[in-house]
Protein backbone atom coordinates (compact mmCIF):
# COMPACT_ATOMS: atom_id res chain seq x y z
CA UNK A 1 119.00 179.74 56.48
CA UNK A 2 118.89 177.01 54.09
CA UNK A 3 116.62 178.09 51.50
CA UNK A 4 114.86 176.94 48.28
CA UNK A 5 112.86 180.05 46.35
CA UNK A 6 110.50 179.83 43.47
CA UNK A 7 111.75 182.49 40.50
CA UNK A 8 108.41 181.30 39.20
CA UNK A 9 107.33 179.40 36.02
CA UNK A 10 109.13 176.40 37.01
CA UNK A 11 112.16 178.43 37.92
CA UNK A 12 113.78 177.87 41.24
CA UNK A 13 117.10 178.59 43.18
CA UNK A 14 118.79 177.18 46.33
CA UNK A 15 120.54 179.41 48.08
CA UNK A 16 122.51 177.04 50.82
CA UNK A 17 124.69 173.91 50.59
CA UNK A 18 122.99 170.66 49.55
CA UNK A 19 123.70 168.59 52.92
CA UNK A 20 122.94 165.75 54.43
CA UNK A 21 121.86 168.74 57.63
CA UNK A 22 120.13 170.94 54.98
CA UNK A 23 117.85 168.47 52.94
CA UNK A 24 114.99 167.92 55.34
CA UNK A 25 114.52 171.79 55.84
CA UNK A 26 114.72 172.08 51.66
CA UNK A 27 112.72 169.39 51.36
CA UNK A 28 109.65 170.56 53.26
CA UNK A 29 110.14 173.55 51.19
CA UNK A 30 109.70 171.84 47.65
CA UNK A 31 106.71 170.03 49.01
CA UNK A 32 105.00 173.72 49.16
CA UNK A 33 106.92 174.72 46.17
CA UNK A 34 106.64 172.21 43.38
CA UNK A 35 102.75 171.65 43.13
CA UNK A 36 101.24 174.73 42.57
CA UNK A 37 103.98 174.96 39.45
CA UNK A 38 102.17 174.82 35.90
CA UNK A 39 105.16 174.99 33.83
CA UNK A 40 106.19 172.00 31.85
CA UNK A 41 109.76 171.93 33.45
CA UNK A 42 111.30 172.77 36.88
CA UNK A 43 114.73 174.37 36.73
CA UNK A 44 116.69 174.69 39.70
CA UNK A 45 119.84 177.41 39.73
CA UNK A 46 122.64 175.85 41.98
CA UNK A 47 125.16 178.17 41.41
CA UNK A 48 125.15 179.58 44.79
CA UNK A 49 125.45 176.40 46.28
CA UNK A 50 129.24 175.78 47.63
CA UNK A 51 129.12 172.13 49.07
CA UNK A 52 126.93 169.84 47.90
CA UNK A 53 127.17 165.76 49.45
CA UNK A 54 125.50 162.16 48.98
CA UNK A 55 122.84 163.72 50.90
CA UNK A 56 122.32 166.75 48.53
CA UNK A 57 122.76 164.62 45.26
CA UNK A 58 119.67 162.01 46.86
CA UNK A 59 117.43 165.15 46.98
CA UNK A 60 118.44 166.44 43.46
CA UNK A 61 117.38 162.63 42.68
CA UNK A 62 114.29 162.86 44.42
CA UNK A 63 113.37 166.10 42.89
CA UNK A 64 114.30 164.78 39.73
CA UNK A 65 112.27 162.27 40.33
CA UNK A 66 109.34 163.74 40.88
CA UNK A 67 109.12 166.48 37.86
CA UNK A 68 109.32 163.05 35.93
CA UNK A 69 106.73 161.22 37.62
CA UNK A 70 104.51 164.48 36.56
CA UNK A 71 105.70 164.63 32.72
CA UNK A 72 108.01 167.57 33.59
CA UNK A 73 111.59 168.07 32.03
CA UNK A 74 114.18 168.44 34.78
CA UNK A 75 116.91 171.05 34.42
CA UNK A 76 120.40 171.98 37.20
CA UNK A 77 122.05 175.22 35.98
CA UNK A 78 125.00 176.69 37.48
CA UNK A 79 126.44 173.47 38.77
CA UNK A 80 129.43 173.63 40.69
CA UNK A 81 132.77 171.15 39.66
CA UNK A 82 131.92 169.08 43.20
CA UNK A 83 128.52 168.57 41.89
CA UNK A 84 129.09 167.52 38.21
CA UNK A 85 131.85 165.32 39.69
CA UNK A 86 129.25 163.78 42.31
CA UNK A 87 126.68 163.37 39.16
CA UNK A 88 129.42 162.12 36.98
CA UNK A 89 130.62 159.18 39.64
CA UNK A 90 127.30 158.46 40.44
CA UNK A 91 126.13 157.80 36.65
CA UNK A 92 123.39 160.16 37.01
CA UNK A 93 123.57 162.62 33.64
CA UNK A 94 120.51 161.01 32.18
CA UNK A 95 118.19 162.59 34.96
CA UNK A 96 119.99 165.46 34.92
CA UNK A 97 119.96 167.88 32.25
CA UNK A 98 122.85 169.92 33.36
CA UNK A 99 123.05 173.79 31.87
């Protein structure tokens, strides 16, 4: 099951690859997710994520995306080599703050 789970106060982990077949399911989930969240930063633990593509990196982006649009810092922890590599080719370490 491709799953994204609150560790509340902004905290959140996805357990399942970041895929071009697993972003709509993961998707739906931050819609219910995000929202409700108070903090001032959303933090998302990828360490138990094995393969991550173009796919996966877009909804990182889009996630990214919106904890900026609501004046939220946007943290990845636990990133995998394929994913730093994938944020590193793509230019992307500004919207990432990568722990």
């Amino acid at each position: 099951m491709n799953e994204l789970q609150s560790l509340g106060e902004g905290n959140f982990r996805v357990s399942s690859d970041l895929t071009t077949v697993t972003v709509p399911e993961l998707w739906a989930q931050s819609k219910k997710l995000f929202p409700p969240t108070q903090a001032s930063s959303i933090s998302i633990d990828v360490s138990n994520v094995v393969q991550v593509d173009s796919g996966g990196l877009a909804l990182l982006v889009a996630w990214a995306r919106w904890a900026n649009f609501r004046d939220k810092k946007f943290a990845l922890h636990g990133k995998s080599d394929q994913l730093a590599v994938l944020i590193e080719n793509n230019q992307l370490e500004k919207l990432f703050y990568t722990a």
